[in-house]
Protein backbone atom coordinates (compact mmCIF):
# COMPACT_ATOMS: atom_id res chain seq x y z
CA UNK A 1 61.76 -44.02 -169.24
CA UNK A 2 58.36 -42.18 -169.93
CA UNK A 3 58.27 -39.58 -172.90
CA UNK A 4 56.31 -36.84 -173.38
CA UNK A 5 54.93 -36.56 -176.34
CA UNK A 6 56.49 -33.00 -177.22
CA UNK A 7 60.06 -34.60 -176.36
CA UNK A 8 61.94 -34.92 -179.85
CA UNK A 9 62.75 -38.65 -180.91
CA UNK A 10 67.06 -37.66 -180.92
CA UNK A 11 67.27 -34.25 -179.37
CA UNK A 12 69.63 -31.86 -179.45
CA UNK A 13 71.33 -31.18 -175.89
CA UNK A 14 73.96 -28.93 -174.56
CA UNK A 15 75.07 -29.85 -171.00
CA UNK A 16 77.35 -27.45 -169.13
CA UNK A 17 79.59 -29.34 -166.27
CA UNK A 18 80.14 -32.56 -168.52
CA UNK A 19 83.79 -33.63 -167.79
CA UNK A 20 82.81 -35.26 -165.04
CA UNK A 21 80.02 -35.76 -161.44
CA UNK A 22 76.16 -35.72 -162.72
CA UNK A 23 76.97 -33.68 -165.69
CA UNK A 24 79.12 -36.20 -167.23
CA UNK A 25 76.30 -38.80 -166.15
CA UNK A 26 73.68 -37.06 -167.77
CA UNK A 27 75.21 -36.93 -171.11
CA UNK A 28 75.79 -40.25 -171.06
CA UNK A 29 72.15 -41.09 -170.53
CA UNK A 30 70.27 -38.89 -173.04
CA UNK A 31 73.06 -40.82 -175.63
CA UNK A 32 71.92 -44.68 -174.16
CA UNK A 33 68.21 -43.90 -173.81
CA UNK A 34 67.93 -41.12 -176.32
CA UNK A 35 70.55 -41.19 -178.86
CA UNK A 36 71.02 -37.27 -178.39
CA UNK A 37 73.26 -35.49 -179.88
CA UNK A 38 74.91 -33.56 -177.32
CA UNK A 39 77.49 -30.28 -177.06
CA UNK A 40 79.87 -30.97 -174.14
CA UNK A 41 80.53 -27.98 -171.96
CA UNK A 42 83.47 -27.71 -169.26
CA UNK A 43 87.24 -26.72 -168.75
CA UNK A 44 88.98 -29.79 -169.70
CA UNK A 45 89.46 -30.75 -173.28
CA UNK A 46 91.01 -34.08 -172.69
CA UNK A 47 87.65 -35.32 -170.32
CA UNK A 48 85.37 -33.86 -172.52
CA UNK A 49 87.30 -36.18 -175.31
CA UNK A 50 86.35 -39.17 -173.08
CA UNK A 51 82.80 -38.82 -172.75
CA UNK A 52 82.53 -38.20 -176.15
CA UNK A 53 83.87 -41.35 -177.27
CA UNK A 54 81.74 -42.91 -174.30
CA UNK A 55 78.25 -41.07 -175.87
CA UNK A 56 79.26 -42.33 -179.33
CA UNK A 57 79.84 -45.81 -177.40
CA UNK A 58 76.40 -45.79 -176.39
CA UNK A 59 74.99 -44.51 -179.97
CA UNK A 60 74.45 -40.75 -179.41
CA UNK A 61 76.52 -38.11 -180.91
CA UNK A 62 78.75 -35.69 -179.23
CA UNK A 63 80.67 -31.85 -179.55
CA UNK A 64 83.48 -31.22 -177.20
CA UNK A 65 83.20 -27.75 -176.20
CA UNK A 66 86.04 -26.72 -173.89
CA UNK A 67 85.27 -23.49 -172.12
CA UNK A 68 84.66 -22.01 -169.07
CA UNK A 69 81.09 -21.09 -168.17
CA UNK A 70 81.72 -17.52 -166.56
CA UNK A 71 82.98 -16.65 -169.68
CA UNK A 72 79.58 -15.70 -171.74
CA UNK A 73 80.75 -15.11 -174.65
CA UNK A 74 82.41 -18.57 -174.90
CA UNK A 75 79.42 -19.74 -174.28
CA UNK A 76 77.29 -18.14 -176.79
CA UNK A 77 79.71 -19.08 -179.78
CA UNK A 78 79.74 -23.15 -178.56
CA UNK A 79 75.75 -22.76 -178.89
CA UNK A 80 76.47 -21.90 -182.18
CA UNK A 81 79.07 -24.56 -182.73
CA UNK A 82 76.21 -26.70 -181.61
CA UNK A 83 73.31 -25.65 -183.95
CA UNK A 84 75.30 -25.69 -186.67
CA UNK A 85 76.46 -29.30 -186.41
CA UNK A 86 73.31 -30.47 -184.77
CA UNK A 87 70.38 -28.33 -185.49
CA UNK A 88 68.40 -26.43 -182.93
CA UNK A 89 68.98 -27.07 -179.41
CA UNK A 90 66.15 -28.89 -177.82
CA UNK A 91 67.54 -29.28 -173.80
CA UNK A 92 70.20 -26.90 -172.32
CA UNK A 93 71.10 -28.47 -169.11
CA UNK A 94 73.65 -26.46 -166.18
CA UNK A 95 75.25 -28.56 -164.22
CA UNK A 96 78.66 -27.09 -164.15
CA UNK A 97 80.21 -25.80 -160.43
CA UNK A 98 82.54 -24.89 -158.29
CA UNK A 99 82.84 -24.61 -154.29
CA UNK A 100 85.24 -24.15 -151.63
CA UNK A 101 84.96 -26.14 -148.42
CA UNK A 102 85.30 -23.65 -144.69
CA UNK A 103 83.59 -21.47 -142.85
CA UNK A 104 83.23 -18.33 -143.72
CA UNK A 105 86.30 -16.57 -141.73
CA UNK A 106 88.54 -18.68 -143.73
CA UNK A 107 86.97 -17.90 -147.36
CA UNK A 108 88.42 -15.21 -149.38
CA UNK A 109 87.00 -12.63 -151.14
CA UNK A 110 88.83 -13.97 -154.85
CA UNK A 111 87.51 -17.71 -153.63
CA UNK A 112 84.61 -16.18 -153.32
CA UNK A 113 84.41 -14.40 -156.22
CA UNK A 114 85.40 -17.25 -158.21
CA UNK A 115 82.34 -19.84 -156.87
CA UNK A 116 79.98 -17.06 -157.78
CA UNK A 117 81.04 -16.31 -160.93
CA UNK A 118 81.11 -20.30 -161.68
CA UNK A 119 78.21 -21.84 -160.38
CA UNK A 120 75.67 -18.56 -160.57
CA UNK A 121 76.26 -16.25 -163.00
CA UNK A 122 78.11 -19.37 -165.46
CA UNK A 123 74.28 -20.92 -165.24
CA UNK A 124 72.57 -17.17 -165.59
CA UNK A 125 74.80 -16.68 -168.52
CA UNK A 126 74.37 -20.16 -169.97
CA UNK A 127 70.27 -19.72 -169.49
CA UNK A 128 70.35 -16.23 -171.39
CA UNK A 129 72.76 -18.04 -174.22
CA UNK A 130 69.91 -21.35 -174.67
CA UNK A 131 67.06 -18.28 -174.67
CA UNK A 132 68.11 -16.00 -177.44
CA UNK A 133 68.15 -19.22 -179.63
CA UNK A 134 64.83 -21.18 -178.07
CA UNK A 135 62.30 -17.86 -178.23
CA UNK A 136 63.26 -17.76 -181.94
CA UNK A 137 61.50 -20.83 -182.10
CA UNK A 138 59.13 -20.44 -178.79
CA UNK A 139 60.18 -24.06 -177.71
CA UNK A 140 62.72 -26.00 -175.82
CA UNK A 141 63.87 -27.15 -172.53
CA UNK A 142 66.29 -25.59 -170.21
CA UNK A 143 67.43 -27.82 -166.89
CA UNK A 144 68.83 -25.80 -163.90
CA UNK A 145 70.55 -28.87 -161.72
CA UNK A 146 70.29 -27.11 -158.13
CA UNK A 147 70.66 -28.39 -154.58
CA UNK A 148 68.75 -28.74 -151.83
CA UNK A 149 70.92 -26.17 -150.17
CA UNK A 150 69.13 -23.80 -152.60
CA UNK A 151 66.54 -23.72 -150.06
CA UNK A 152 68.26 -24.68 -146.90
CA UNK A 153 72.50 -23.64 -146.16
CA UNK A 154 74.98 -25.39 -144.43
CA UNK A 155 78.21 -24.56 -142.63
CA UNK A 156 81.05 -25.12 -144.40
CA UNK A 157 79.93 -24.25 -147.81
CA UNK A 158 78.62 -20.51 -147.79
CA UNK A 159 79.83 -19.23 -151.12
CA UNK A 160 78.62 -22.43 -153.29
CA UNK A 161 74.78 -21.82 -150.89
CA UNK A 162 74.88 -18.37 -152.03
CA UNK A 163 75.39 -19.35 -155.33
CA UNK A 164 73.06 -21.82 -154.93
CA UNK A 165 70.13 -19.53 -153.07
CA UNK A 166 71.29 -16.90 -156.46
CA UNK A 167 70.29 -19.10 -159.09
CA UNK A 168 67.06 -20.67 -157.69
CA UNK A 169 66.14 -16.44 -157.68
CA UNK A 170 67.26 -15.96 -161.05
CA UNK A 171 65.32 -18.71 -162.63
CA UNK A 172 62.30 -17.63 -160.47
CA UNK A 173 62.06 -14.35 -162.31
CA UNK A 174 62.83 -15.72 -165.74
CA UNK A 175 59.56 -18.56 -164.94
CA UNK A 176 57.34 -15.52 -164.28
CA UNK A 177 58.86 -13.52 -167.25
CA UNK A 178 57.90 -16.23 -169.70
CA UNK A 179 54.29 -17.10 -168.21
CA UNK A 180 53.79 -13.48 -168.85
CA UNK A 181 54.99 -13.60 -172.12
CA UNK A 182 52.86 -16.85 -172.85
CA UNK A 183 56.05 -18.37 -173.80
CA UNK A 184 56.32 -22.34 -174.81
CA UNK A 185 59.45 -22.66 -173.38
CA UNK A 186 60.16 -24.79 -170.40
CA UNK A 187 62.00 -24.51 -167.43
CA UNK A 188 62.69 -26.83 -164.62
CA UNK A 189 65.02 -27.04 -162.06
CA UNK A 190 66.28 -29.96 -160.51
CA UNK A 191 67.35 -30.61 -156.82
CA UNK A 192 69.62 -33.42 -155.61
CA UNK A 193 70.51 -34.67 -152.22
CA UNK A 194 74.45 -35.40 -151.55
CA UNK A 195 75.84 -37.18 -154.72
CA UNK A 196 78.66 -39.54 -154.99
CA UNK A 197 81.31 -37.22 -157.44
CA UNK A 198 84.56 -35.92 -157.45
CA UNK A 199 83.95 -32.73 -156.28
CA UNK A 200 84.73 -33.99 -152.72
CA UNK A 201 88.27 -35.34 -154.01
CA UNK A 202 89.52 -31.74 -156.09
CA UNK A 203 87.27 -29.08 -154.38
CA UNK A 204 89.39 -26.55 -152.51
CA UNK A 205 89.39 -26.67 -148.57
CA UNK A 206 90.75 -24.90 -146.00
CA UNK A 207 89.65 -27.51 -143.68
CA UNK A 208 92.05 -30.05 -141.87
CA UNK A 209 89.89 -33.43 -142.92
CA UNK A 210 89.10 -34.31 -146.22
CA UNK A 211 85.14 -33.04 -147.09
CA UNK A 212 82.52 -35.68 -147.78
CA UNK A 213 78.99 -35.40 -148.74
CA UNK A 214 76.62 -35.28 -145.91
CA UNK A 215 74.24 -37.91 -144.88
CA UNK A 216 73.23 -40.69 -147.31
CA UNK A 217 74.99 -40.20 -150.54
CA UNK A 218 73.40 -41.38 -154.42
CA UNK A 219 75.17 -42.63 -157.41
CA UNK A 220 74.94 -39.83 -160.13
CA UNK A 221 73.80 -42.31 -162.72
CA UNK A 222 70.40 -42.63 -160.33
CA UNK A 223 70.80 -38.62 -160.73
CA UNK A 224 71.34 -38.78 -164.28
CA UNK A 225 68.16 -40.83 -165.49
CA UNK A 226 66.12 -38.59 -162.95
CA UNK A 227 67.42 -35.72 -165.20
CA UNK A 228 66.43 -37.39 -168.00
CA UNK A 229 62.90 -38.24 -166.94
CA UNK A 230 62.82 -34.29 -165.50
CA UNK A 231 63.45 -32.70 -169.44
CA UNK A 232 61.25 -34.98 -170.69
CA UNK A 233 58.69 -33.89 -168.17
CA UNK A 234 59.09 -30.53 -167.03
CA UNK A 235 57.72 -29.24 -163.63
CA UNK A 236 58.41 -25.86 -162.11
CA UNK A 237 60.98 -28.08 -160.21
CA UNK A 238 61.80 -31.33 -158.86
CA UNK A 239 62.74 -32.66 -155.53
CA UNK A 240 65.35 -35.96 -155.65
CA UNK A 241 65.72 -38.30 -152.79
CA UNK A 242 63.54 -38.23 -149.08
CA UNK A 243 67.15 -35.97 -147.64
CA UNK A 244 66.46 -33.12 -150.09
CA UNK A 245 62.58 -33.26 -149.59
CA UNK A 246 63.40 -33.35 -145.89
CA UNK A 247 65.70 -30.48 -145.77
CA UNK A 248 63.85 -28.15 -147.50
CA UNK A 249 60.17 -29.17 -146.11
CA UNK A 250 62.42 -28.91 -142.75
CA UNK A 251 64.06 -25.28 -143.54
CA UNK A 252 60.23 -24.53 -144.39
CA UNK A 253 58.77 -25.17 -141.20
CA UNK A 254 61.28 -24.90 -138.68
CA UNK A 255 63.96 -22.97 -139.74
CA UNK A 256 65.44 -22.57 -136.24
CA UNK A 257 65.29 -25.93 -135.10
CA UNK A 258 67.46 -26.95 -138.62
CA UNK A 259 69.99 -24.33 -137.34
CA UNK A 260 70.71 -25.82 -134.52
CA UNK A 261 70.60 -29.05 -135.66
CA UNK A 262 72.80 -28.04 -138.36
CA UNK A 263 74.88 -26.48 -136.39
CA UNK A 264 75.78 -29.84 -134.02
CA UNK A 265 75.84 -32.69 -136.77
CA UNK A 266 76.60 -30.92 -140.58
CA UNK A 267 80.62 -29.62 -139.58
CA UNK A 268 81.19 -33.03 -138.50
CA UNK A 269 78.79 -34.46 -141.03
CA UNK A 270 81.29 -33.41 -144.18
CA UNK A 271 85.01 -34.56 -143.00
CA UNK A 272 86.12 -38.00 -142.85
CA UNK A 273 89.09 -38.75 -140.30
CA UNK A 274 91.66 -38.78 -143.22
CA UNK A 275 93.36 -35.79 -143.25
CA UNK A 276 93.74 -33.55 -145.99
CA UNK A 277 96.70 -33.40 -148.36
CA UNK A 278 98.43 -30.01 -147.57
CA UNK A 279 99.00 -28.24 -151.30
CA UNK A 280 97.05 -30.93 -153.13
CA UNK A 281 95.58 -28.90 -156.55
CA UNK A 282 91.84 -28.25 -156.79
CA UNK A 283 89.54 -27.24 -159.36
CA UNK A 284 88.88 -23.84 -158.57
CA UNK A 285 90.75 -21.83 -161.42
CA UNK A 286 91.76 -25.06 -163.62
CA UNK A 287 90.46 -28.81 -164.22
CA UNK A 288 92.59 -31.57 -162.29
CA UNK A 289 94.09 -33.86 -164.49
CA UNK A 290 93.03 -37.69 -163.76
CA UNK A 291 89.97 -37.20 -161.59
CA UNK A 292 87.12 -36.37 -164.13
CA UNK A 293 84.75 -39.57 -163.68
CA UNK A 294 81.12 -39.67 -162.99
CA UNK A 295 81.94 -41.36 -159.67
CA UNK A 296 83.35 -40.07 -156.47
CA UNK A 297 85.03 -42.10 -153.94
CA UNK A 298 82.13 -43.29 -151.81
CA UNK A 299 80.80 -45.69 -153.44
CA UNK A 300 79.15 -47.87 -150.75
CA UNK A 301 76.40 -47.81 -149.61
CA UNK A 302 74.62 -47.58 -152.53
CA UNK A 303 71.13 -46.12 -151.62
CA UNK A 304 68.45 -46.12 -154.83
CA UNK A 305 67.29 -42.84 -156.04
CA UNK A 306 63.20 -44.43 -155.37
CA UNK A 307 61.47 -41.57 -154.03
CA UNK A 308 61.34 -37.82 -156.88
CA UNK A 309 58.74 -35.38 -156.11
CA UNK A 310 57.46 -32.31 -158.17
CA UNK A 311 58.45 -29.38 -155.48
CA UNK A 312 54.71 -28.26 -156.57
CA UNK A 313 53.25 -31.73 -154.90
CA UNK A 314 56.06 -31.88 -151.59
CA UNK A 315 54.62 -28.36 -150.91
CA UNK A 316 51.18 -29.22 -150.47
CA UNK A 317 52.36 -32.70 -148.67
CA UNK A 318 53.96 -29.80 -146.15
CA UNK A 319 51.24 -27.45 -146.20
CA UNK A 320 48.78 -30.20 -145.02
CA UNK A 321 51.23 -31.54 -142.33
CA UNK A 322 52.39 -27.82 -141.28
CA UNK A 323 48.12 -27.85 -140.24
CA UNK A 324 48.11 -31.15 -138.32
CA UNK A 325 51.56 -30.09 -136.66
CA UNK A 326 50.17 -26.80 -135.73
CA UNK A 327 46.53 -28.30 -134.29
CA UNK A 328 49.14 -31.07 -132.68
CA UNK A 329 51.34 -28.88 -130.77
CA UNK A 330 47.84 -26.68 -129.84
CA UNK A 331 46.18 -29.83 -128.17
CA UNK A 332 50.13 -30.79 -126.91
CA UNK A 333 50.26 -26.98 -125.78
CA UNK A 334 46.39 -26.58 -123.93
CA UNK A 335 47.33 -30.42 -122.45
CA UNK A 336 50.70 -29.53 -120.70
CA UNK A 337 48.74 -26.29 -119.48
CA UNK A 338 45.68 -27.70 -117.91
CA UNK A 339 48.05 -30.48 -116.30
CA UNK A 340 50.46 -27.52 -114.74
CA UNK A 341 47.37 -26.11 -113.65
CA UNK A 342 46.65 -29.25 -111.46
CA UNK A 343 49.58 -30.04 -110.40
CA UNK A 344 49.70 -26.08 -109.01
CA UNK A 345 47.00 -26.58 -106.85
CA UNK A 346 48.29 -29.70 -105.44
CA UNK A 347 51.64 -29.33 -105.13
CA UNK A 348 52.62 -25.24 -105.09
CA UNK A 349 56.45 -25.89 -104.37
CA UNK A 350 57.24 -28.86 -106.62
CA UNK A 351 55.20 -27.23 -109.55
CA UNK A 352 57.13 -24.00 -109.23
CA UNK A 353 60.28 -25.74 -109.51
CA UNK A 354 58.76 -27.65 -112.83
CA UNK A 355 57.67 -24.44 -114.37
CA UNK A 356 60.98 -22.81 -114.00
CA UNK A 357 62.85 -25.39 -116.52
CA UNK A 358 59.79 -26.71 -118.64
CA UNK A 359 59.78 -25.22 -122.57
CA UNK A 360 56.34 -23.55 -122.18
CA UNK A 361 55.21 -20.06 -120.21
């Protein structure tokens, strides 16, 4: 793992989300690579107990911190539980999150509700709780873990999107807010492809199959040391896996042709054929007891993490092939003319009969 060299020795680190999924991952790789000493933020006391006997396992120190992160205040007094056992918080990461699985005729307005007030405003609040304590000091870290449906929606999954779409906004503002202020504070946002955790197993749905992540599917350990390597060496953001960099270069230059590619493979795409367990509990309002593991059920394949691009970099990659796409499809587009053209003047009937179903005018 590289360092920088403004990246404390044993940092301090709170990590919203850590019961279980990437959050729980993360924490447990800032305590084996780092030896941090970390506040543990989510709903269930008894999981957060867990991975902080896991951290201490792996020689890094832990707080369990059971809260929910749309409460703010909550939030504001464990970041003082934390600086007073720990010192100063170095890293504040958000990876907390709820979502409910259907389309949007089926979600309802409390569901709704509840996924904003979870996954958006529980990071805005958590991101204003880690900046009244790191402009005292005009240093630190803070780690937004988004999605690449923060750029680029898909059915089934409109109110976690929103939220999604809400906080990539939010932190956009704050970024320009502190480069105007000339602020030494970092922020960096983080966005994964479809991740093997239990979100799939306790999430709510109002869908008949049971939901599955779409397309290939990483290990949130892979996720986690990304994470790691990401605080240490914060970008404006970062891009994980060739399916996130694909979705949202795609989204950027063709956003029509992803909808209706979306719109034939990504319903399908989430559901297994099992079907789903009518009245099973979910994690919407509380934690479900037994499931709070970094893992997820689908465990094979197991594709590597290899490829993780600064968004910065992937844009330019796009911006360079958005100008050979556009000079390809000009030369494509002058081609098919200039051959309709001559096959007009030879054959008037069967050309008019071409023209009237090829995709150009």
């Amino acid at each position: 793992m590289s360092l920088s060299r403004d990246f404390p020795s044993f940092p301090v680190v709170c990590i919203t989300g850590a019961s279980a999924g990437v959050g729980r991952a993360t924490a447990l790789a800032f305590a084996a690579y780092r030896q941090a000493s970390i506040g543990l933020i989510a709903r269930s006391a008894d999981a957060l107990e867990e991975v902080k006997r896991e951290v201490e396992r792996l020689g890094g120190r832990a707080l369990v911190l059971p809260l929910d992160v749309a409460d703010a205040g909550a939030l504001e007094d464990a970041a003082d539980r934390v600086e007073e056992m720990f010192g100063p918080v170095d890293v504040w990461i958000n990876a907390a999150m709820v979502t409910v699985f259907g389309p949007v005729r089926s979600v309802t307005p409390e569901e709704l509700k509840r996924v904003t007030e979870v996954t958006y405003l529980g990071s805005a609040y958590a991101i204003q709780t880690a900046l009244r304590r790191m402009r005292k000091r005009d240093r630190g870290t803070i780690l937004q873990v988004g999605s690449a449906l923060a750029y680029r929606s898909i059915p089934l999954q409109s109110a976690y999107c929103g939220a999604k779409h809400a906080v990539q906004g939010f932190i956009d503002s704050l970024r320009s807010e502190l480069h105007h202020e000339g602020s030494r504070i970092r922020l960096t946002a983080v966005h994964l492809p479809a991740v093997n955790t239990p979100q799939f197993e306790w999430a709510r749905s109002h869908m008949r199959y049971r939901a599955r992540p779409m397309g290939m599917i990483f290990q949130p350990e892979d996720v986690a040391r990304a994470i790691l390597h990401a605080a240490e060496n914060p970008r404006r953001e970062y891009w994980l896996g060739g399916p996130a960099m694909l979705a949202i270069l795609g989204n950027f230059l063709a956003p029509g042709l992803i909808d209706r590619h979306l719109s034939a493979t990504a319903i399908d795409g989430q559901l297994t054929d099992e079907c789903e367990k009518p009245g099973r509990p979910d994690n919407l309002y509380h934690p479900v007891d037994g499931l709070h593991r970094a893992r997820g059920r689908f465990g094979m394949p197991h594709n590597s993490l290899r490829l993780t691009v600064p968004g910065g970099s992937a844009r330019a990659i796009a911006m360079v092939a958005g100008v050979l796409l556009a000079g390809g499809l000009g030369y494509a587009m002058r081609n098919l003319a200039f051959q309709s053209r001559a096959a007009e003047r030879r054959e008037t009937a069967s050309a008019e009969s071409w023209r009237r179903h090829a995709d150009i005018p």
